[in-house]
PDB file of N, CA and C in Angstrom:
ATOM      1  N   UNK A   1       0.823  -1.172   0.000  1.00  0.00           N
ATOM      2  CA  UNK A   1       0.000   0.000   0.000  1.00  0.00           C
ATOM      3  C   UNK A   1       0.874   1.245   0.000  1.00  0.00           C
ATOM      4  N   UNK A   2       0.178   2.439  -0.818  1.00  0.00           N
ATOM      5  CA  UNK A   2       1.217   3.660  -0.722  1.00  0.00           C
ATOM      6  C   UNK A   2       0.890   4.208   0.821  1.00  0.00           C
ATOM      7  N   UNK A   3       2.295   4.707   0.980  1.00  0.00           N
ATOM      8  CA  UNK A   3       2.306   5.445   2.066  1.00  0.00           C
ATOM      9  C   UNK A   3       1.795   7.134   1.598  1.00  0.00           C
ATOM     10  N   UNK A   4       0.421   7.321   2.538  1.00  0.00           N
ATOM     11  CA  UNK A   4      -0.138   8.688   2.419  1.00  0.00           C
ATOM     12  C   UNK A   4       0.605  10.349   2.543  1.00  0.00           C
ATOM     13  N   UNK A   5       1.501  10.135   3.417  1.00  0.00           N
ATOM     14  CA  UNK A   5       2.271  10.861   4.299  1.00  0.00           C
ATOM     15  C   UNK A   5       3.641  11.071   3.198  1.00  0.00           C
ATOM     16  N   UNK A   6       4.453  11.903   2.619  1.00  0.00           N
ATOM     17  CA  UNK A   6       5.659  12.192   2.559  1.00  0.00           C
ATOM     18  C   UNK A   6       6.952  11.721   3.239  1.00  0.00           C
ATOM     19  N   UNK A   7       7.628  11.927   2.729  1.00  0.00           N
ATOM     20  CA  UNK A   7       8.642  11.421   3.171  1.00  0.00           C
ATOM     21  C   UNK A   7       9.265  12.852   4.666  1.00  0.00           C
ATOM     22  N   UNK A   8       9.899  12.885   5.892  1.00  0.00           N
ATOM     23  CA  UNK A   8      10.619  13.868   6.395  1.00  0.00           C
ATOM     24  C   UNK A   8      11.597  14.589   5.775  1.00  0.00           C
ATOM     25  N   UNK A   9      12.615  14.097   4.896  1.00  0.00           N
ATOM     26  CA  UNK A   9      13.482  14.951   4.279  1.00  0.00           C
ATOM     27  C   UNK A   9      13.312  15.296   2.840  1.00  0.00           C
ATOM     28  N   UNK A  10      13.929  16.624   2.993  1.00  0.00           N
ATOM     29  CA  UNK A  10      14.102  17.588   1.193  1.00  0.00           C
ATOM     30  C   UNK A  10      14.916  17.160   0.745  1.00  0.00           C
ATOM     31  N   UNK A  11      14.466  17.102  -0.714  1.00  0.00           N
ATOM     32  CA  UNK A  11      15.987  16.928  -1.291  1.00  0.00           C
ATOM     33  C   UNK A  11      16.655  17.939  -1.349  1.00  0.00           C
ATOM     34  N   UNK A  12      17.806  17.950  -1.480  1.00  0.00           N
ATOM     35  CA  UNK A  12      18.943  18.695  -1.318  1.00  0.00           C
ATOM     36  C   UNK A  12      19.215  19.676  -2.866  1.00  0.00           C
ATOM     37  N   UNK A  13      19.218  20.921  -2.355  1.00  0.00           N
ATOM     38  CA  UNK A  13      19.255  21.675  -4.239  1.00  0.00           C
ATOM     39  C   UNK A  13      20.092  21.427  -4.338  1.00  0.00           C
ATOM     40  N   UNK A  14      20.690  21.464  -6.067  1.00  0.00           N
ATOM     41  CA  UNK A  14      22.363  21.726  -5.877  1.00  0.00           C
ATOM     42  C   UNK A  14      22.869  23.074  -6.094  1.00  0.00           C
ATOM     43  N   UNK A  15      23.818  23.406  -6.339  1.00  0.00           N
ATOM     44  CA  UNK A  15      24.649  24.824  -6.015  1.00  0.00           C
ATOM     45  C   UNK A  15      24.157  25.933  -6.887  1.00  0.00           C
ATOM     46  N   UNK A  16      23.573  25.571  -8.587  1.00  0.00           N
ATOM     47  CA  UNK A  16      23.224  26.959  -9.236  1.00  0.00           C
ATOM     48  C   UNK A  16      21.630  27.429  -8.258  1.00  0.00           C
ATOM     49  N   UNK A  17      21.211  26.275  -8.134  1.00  0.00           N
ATOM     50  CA  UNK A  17      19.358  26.653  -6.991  1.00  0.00           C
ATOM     51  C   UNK A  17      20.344  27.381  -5.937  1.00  0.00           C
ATOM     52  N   UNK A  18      21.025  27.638  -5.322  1.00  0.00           N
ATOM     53  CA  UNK A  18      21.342  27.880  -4.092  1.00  0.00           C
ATOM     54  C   UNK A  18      21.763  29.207  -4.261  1.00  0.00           C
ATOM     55  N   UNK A  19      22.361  29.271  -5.509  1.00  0.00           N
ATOM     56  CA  UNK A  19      23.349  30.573  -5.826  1.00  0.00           C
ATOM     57  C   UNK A  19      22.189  31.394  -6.403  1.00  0.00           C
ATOM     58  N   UNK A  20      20.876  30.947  -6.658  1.00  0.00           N
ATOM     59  CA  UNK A  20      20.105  31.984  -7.344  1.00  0.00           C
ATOM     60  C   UNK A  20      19.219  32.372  -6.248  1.00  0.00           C
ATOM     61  N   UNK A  21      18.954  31.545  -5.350  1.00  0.00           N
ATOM     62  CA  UNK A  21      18.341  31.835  -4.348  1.00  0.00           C
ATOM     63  C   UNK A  21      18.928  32.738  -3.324  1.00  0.00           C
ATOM     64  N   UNK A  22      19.648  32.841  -3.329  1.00  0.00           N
ATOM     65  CA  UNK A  22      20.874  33.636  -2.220  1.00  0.00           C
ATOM     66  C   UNK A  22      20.632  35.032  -2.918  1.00  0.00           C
ATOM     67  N   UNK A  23      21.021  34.920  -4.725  1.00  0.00           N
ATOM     68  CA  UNK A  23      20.923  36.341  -5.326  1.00  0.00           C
ATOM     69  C   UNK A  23      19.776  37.086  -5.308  1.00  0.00           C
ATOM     70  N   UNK A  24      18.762  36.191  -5.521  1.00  0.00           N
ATOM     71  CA  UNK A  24      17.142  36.266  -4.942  1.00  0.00           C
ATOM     72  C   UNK A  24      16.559  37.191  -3.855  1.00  0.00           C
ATOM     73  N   UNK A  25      17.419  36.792  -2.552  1.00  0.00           N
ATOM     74  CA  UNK A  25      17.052  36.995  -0.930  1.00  0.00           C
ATOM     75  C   UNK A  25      17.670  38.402  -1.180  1.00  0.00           C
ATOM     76  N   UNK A  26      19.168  38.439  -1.610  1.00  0.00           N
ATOM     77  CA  UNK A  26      19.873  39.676  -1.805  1.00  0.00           C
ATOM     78  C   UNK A  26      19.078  40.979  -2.379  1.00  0.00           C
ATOM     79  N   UNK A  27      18.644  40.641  -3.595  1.00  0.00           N
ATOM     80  CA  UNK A  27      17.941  41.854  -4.113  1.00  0.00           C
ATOM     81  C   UNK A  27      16.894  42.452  -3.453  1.00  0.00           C
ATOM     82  N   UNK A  28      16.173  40.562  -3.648  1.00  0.00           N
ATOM     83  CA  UNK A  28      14.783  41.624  -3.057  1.00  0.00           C
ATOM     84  C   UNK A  28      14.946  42.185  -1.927  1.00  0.00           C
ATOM     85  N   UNK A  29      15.166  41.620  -1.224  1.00  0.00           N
ATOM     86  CA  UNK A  29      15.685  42.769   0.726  1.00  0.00           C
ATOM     87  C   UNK A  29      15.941  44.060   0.138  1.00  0.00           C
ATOM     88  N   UNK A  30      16.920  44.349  -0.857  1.00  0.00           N
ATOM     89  CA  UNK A  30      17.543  45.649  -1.059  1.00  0.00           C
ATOM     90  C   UNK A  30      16.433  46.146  -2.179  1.00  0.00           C
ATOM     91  N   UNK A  31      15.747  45.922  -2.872  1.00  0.00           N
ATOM     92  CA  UNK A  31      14.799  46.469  -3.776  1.00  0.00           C
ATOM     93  C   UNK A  31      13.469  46.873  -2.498  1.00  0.00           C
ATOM     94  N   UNK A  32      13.110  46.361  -2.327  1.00  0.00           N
ATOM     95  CA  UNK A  32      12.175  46.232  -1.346  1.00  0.00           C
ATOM     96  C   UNK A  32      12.258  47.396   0.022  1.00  0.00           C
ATOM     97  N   UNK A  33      13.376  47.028   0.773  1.00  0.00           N
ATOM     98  CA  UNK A  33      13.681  47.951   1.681  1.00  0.00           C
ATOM     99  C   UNK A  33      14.199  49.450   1.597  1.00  0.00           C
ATOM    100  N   UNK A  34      14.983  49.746   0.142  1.00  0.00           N
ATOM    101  CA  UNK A  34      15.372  50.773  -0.334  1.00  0.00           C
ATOM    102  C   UNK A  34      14.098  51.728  -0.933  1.00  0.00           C
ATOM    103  N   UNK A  35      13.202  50.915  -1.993  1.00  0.00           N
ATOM    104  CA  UNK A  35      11.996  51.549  -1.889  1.00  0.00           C
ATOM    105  C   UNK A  35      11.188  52.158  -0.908  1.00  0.00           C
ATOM    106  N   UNK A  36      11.220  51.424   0.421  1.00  0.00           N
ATOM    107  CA  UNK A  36      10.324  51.972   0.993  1.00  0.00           C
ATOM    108  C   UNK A  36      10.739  53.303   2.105  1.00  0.00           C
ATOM    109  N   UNK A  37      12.587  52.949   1.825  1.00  0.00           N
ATOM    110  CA  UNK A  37      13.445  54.369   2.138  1.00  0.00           C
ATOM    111  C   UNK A  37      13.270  55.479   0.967  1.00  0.00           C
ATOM    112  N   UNK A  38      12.820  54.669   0.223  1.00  0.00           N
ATOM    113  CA  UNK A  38      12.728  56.435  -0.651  1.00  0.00           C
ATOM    114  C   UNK A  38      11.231  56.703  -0.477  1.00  0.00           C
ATOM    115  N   UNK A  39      10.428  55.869   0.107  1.00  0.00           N
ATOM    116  CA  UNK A  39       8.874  56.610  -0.305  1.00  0.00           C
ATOM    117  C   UNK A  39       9.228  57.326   1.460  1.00  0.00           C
ATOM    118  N   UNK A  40      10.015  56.954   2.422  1.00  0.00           N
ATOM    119  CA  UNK A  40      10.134  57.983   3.844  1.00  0.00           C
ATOM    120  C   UNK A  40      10.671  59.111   3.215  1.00  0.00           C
ATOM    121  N   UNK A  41      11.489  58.729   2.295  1.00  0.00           N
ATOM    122  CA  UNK A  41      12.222  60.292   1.786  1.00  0.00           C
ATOM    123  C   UNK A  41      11.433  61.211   1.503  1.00  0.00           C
ATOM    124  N   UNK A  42      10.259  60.980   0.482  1.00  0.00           N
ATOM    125  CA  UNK A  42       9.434  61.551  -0.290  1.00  0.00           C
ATOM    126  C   UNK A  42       8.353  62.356   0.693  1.00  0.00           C
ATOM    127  N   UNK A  43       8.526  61.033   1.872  1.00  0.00           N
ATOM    128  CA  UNK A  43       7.259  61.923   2.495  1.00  0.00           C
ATOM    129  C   UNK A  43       7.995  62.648   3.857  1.00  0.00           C
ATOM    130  N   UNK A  44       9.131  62.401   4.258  1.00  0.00           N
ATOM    131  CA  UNK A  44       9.716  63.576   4.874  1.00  0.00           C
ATOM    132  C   UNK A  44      10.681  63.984   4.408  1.00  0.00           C
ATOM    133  N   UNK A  45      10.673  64.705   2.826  1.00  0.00           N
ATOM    134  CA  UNK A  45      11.205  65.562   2.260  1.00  0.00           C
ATOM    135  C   UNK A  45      13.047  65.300   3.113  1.00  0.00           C
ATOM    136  N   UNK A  46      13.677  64.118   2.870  1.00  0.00           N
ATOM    137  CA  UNK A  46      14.975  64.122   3.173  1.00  0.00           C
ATOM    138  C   UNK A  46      16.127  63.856   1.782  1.00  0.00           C
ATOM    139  N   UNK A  47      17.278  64.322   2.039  1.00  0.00           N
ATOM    140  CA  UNK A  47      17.829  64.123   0.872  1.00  0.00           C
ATOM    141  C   UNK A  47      18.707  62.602   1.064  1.00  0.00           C
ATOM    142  N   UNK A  48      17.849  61.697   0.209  1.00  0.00           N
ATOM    143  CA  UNK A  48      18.281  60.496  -0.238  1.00  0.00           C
ATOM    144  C   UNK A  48      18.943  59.851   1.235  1.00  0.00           C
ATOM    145  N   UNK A  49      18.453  59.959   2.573  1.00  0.00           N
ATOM    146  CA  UNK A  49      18.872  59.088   3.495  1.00  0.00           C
ATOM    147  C   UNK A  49      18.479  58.283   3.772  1.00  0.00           C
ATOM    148  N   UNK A  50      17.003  58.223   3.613  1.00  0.00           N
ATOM    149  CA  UNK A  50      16.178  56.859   4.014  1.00  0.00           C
ATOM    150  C   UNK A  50      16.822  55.692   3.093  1.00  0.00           C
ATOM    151  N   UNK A  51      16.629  56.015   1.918  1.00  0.00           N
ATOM    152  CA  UNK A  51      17.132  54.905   0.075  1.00  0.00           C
ATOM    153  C   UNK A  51      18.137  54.443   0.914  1.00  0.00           C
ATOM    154  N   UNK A  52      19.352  55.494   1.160  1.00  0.00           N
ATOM    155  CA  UNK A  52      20.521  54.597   1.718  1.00  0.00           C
ATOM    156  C   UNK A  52      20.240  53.593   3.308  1.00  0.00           C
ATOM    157  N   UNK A  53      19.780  54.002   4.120  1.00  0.00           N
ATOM    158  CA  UNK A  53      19.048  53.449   5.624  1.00  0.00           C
ATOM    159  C   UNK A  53      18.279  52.241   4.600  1.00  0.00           C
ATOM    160  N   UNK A  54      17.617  52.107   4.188  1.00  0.00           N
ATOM    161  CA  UNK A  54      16.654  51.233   3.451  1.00  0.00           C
ATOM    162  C   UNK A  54      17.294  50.242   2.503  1.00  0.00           C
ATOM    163  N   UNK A  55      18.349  50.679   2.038  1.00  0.00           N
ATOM    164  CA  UNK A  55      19.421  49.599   1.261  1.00  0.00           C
ATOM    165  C   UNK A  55      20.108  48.887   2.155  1.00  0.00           C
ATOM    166  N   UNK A  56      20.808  49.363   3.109  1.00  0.00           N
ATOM    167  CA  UNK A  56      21.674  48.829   3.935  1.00  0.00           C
ATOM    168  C   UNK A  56      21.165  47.606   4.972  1.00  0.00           C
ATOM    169  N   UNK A  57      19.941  48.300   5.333  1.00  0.00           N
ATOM    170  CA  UNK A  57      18.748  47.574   6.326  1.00  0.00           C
ATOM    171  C   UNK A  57      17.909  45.985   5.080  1.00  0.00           C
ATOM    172  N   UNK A  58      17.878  46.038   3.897  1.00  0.00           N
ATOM    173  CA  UNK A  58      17.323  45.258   3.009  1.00  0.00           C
ATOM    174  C   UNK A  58      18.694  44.279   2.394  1.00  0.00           C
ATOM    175  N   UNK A  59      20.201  44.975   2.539  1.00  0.00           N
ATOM    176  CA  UNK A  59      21.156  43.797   2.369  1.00  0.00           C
ATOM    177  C   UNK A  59      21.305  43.187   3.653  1.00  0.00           C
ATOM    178  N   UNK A  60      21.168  43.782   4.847  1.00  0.00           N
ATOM    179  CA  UNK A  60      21.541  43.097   6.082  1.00  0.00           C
ATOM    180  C   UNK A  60      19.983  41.695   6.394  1.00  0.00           C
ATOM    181  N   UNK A  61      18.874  42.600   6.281  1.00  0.00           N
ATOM    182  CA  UNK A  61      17.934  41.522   5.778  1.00  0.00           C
ATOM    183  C   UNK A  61      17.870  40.098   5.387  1.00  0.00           C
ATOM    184  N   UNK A  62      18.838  40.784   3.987  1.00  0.00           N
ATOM    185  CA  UNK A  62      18.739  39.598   2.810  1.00  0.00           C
ATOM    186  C   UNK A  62      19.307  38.338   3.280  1.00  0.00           C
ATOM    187  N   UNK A  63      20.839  39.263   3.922  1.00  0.00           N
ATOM    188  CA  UNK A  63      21.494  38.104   4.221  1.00  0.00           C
ATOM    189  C   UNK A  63      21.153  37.377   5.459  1.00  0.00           C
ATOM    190  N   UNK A  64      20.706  37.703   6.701  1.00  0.00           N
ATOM    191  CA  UNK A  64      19.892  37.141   7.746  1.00  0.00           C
ATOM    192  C   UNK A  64      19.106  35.620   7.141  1.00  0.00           C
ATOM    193  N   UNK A  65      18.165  36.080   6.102  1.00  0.00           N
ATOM    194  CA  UNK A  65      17.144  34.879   5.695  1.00  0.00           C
ATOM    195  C   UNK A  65      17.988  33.990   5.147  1.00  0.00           C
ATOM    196  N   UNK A  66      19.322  34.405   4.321  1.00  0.00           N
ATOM    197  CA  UNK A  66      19.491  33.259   3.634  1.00  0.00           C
ATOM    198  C   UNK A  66      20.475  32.706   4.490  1.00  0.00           C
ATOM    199  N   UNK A  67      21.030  33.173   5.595  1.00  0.00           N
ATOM    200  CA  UNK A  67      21.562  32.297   6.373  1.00  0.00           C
ATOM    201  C   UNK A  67      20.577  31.429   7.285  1.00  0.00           C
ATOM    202  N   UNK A  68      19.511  31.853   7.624  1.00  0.00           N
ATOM    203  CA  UNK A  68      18.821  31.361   8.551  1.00  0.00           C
ATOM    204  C   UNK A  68      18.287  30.065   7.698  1.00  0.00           C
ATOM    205  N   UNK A  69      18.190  30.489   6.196  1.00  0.00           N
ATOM    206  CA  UNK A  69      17.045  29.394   5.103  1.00  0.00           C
ATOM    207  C   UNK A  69      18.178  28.407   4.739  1.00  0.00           C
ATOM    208  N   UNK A  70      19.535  28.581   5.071  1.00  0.00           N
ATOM    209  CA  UNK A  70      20.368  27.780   4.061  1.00  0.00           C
ATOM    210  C   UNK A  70      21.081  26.722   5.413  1.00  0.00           C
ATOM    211  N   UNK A  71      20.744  27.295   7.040  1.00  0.00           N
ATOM    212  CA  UNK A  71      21.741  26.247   7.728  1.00  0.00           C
ATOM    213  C   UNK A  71      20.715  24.966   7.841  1.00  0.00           C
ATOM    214  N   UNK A  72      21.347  24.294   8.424  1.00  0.00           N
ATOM    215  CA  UNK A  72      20.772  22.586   8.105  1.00  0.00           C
ATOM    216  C   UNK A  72      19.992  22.828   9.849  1.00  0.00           C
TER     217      UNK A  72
END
């Protein structure tokens, strides 16, 4: 009889899945978080500090998840 249930383990990606996923986590954090430093900019009229606060805060992000998504 089939077993209903899955198996417990993933398979394992190999290295280009890993390397696109990593580039993945990278951007979007920094697309994402930088945007929403420029819409603070916009709405408290600052010159381009939030974009940078918002980039920096969206690479530190990025890399958080993909360490947290990539340890075993």
């Amino acid at each position: 009889m089939a077993d209903k249930h899955p198996p417990d383990h993933k398979p394992q990606p190999d290295g280009s899945d890993m390397g696109w996923r990593a580039l993945g986590y990278l951007i979007s954090g920094i697309v994402f978080w930088g945007g929403l430093g420029y819409l603070v900019d916009l709405w408290l009229d600052l010159p381009r500090v939030g974009l940078l606060v918002g980039m920096l805060v969206g690479a530190a992000a990025g890399m958080y998840l993909l360490i947290k998504q990539m340890s075993p």
